[in-house]
N, C-alpha and C. Protein backbone atom coordinates (compact mmCIF):
# COMPACT_ATOMS: atom_id res chain seq x y z
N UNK A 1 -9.77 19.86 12.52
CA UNK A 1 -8.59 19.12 12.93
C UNK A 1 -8.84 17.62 12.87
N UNK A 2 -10.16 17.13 13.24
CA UNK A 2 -10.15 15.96 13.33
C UNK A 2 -10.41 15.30 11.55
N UNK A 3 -10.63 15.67 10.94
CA UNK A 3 -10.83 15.82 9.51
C UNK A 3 -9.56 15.47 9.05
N UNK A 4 -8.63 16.44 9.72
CA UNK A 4 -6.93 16.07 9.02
C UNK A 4 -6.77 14.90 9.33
N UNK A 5 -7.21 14.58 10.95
CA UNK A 5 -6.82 13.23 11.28
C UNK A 5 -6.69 12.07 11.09
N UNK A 6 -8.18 12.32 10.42
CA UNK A 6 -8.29 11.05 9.16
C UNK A 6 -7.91 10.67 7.74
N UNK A 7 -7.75 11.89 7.43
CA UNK A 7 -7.57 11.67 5.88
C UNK A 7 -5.79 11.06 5.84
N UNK A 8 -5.42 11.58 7.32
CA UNK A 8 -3.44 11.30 7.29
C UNK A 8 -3.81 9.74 7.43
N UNK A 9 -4.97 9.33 8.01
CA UNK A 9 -4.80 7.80 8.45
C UNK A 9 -5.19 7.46 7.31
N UNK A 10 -5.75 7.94 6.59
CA UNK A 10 -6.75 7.33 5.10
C UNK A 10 -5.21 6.98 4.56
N UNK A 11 -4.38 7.82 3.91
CA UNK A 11 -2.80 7.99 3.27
C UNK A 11 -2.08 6.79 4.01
N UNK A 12 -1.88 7.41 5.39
CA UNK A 12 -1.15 5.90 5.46
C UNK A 12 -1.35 5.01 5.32
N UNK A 13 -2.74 4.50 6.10
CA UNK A 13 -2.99 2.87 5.47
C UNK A 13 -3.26 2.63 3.71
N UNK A 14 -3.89 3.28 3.26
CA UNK A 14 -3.66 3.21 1.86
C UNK A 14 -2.36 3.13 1.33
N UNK A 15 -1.26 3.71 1.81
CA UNK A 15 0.00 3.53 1.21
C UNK A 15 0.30 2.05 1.15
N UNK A 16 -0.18 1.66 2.69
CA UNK A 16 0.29 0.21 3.25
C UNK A 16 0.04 -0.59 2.08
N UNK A 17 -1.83 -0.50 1.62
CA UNK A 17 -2.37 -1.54 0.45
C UNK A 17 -1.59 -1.42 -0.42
N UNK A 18 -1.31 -0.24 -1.05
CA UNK A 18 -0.40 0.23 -1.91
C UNK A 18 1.18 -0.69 -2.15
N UNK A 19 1.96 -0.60 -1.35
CA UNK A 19 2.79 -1.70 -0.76
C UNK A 19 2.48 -2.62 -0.83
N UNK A 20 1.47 -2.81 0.02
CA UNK A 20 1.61 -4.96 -0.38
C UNK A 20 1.15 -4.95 -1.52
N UNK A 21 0.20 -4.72 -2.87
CA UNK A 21 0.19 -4.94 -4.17
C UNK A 21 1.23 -4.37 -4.74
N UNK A 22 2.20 -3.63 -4.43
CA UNK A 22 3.47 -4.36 -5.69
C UNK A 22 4.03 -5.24 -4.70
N UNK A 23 4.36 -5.58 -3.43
CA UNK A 23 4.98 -6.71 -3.33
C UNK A 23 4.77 -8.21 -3.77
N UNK A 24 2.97 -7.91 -3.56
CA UNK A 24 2.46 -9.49 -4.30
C UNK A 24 2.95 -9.18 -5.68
N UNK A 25 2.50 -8.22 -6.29
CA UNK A 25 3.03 -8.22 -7.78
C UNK A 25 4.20 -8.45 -8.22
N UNK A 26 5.23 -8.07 -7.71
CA UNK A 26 6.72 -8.64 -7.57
C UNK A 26 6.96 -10.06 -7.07
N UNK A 27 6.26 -10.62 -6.04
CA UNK A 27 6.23 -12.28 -6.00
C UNK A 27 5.77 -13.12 -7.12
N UNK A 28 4.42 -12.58 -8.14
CA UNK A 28 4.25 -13.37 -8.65
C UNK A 28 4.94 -13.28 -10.37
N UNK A 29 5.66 -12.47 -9.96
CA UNK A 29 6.33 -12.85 -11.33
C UNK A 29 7.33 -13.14 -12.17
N UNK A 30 7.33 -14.15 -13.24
CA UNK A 30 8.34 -14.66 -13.41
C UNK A 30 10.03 -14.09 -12.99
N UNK A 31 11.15 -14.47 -12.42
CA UNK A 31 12.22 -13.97 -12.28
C UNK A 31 13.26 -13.74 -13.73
N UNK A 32 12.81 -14.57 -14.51
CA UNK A 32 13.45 -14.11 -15.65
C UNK A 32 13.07 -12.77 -16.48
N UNK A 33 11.91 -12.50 -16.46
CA UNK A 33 11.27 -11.31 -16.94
C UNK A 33 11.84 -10.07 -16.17
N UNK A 34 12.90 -10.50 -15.10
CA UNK A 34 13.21 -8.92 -14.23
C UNK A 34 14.37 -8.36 -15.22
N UNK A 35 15.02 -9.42 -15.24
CA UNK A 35 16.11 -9.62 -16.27
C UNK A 35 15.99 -9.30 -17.97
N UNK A 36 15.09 -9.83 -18.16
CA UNK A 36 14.29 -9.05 -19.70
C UNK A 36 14.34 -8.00 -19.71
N UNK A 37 13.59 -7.12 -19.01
CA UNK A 37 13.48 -6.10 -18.78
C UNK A 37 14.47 -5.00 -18.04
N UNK A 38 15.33 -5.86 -18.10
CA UNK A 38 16.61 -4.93 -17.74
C UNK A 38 16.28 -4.25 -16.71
N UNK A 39 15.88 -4.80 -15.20
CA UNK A 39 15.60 -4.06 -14.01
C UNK A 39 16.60 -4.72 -13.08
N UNK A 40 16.33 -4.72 -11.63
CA UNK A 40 16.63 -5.30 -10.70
C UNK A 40 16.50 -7.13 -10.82
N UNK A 41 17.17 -8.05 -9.80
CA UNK A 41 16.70 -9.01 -9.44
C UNK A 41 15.26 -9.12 -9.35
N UNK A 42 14.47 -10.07 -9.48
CA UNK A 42 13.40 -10.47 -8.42
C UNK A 42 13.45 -10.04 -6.95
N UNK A 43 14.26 -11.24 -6.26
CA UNK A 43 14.93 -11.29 -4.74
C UNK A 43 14.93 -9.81 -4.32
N UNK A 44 15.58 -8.92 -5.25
CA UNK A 44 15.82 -7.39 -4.83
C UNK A 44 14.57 -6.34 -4.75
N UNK A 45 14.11 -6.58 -5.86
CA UNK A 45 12.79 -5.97 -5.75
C UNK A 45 11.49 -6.38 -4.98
N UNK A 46 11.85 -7.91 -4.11
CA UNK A 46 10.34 -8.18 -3.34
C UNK A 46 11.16 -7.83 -1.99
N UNK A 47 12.39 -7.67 -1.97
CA UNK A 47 13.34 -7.03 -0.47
C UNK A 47 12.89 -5.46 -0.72
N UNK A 48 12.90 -4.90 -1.94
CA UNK A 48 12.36 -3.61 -1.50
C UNK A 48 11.31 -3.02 -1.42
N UNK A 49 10.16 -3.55 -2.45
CA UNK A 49 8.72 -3.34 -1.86
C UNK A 49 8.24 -4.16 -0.30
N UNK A 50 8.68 -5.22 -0.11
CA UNK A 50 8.44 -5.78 1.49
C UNK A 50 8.64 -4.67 2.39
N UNK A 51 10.53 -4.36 2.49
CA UNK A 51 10.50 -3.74 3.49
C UNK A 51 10.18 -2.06 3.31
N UNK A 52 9.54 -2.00 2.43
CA UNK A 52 8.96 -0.23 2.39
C UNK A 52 7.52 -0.44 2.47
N UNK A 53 7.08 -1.72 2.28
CA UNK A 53 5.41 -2.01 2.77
C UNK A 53 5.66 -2.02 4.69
N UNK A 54 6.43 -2.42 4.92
CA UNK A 54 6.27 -2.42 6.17
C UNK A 54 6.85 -1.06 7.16
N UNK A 55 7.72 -0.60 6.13
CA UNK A 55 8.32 1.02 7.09
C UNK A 55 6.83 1.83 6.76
N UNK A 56 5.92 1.49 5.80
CA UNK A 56 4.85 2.50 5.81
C UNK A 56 3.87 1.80 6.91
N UNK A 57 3.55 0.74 7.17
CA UNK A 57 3.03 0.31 7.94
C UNK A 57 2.95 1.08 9.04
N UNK A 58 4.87 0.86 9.82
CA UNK A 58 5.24 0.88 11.16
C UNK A 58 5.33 2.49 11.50
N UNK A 59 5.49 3.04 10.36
CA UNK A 59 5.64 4.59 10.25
C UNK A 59 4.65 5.18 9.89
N UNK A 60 4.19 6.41 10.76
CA UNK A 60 3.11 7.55 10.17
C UNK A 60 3.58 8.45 8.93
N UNK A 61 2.42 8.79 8.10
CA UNK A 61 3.22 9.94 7.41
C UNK A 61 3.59 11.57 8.11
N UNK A 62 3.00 11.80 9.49
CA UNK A 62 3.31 13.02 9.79
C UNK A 62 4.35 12.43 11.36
N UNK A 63 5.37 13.25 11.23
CA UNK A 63 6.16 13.11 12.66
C UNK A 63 7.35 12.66 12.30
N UNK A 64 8.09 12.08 13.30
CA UNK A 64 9.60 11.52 13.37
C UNK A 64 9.44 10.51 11.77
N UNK A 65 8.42 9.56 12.05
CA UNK A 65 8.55 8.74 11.34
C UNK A 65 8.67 9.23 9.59
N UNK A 66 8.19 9.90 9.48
CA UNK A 66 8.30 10.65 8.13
C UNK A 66 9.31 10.09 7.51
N UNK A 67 10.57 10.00 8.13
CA UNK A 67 11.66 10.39 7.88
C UNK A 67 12.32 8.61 6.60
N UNK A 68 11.17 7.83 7.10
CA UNK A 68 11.19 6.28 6.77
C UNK A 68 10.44 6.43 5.22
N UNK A 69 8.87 7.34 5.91
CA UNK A 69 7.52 6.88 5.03
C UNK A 69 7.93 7.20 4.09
N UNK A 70 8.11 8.49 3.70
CA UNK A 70 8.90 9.03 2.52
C UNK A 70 9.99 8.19 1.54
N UNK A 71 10.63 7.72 1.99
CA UNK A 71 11.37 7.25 0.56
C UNK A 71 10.87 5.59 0.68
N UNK A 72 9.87 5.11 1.88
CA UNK A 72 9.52 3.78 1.16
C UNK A 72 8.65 4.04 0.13
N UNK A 73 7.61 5.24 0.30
CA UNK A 73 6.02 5.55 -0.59
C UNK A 73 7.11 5.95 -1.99
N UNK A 74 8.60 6.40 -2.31
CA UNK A 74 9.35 6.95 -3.38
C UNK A 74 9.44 5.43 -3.93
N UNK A 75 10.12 4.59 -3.18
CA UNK A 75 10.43 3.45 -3.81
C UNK A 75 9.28 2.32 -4.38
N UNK A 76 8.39 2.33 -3.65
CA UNK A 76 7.18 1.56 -4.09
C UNK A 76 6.26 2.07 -5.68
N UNK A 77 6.38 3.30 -5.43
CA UNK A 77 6.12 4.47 -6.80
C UNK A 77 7.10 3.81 -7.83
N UNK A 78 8.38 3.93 -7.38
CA UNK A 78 9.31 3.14 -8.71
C UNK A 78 9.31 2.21 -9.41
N UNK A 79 8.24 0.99 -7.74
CA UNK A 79 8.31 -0.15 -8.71
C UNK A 79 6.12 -0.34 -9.68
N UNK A 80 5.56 0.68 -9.28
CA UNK A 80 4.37 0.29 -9.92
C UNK A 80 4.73 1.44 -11.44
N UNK A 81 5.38 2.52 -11.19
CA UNK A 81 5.03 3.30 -12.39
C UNK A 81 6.25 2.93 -13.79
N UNK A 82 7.49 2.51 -12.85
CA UNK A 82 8.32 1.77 -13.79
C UNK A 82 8.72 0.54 -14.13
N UNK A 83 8.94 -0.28 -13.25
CA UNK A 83 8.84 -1.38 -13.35
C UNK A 83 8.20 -2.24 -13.81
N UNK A 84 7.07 -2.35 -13.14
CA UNK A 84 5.70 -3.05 -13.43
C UNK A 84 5.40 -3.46 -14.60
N UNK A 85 5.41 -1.79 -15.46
CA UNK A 85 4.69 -1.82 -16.77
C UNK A 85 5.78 -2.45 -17.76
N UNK A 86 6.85 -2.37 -17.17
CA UNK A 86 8.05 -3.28 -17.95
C UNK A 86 7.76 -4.66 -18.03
N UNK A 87 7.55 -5.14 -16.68
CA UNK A 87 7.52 -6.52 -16.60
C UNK A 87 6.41 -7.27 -17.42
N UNK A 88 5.25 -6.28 -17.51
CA UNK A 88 4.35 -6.49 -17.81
C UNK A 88 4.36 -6.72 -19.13
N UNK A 89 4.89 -5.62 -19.88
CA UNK A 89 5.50 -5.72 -21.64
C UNK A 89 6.32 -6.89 -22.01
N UNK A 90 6.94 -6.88 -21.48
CA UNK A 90 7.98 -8.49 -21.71
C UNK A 90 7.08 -9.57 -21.75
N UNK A 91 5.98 -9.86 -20.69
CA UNK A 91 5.67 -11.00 -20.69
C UNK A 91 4.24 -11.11 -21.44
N UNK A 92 4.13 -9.79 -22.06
CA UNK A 92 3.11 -10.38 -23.19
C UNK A 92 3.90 -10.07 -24.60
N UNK A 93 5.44 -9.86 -24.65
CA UNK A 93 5.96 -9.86 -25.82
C UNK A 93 5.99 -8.62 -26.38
N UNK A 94 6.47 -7.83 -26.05
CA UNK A 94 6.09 -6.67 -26.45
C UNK A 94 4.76 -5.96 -26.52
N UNK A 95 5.56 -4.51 -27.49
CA UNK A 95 4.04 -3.73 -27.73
C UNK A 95 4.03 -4.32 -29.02
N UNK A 96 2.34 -3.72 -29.18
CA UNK A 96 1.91 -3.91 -30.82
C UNK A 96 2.08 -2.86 -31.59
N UNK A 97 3.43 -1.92 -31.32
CA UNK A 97 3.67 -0.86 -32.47
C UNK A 97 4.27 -1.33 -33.53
């Protein structure tokens, strides 16, 4: 039991790090490139990795709070596995296919 205990704390705070690197990653980059890339605002996307870095924070993943952790850890996923690699393509110009 105490084994579970940790590994749930390992998840959450890891989610947390998780969270704040796309939020820094979303601060530092250009706002025109959101737009390139045909995504969200800037403004919109560091409002939604912020406040889902911090509902994982303030929220556990097991209990009431679940009910938060869950779609901030969905939305933060959106912006490293889709986003990101967008922003990222634009601002070195494409691919080299």
């Amino acid at each position: 039991m105490l084994v579970a205990i940790w590994i749930l704390e390992v998840i959450h705070w890891g989610s947390a790090l998780v969270g704040l690197f796309a939020f820094v990653h979303a601060l530092l980059q250009r706002a025109d490139a959101y737009s390139a890339a045909d995504r969200k605002t800037k403004p919109i996307w560091m409002l939604i990795t912020g406040g889902a870095t911090l509902a994982m924070a303030l929220f556990s993943v097991m209990g009431p709070g679940m009910i938060f952790w869950v779609p901030a850890m969905a939305a933060v996923l959106v912006y490293i596995v889709d986003v990101r690699p967008k922003l990222i393509e634009v601002q070195r110009g494409g691919s080299s296919w």
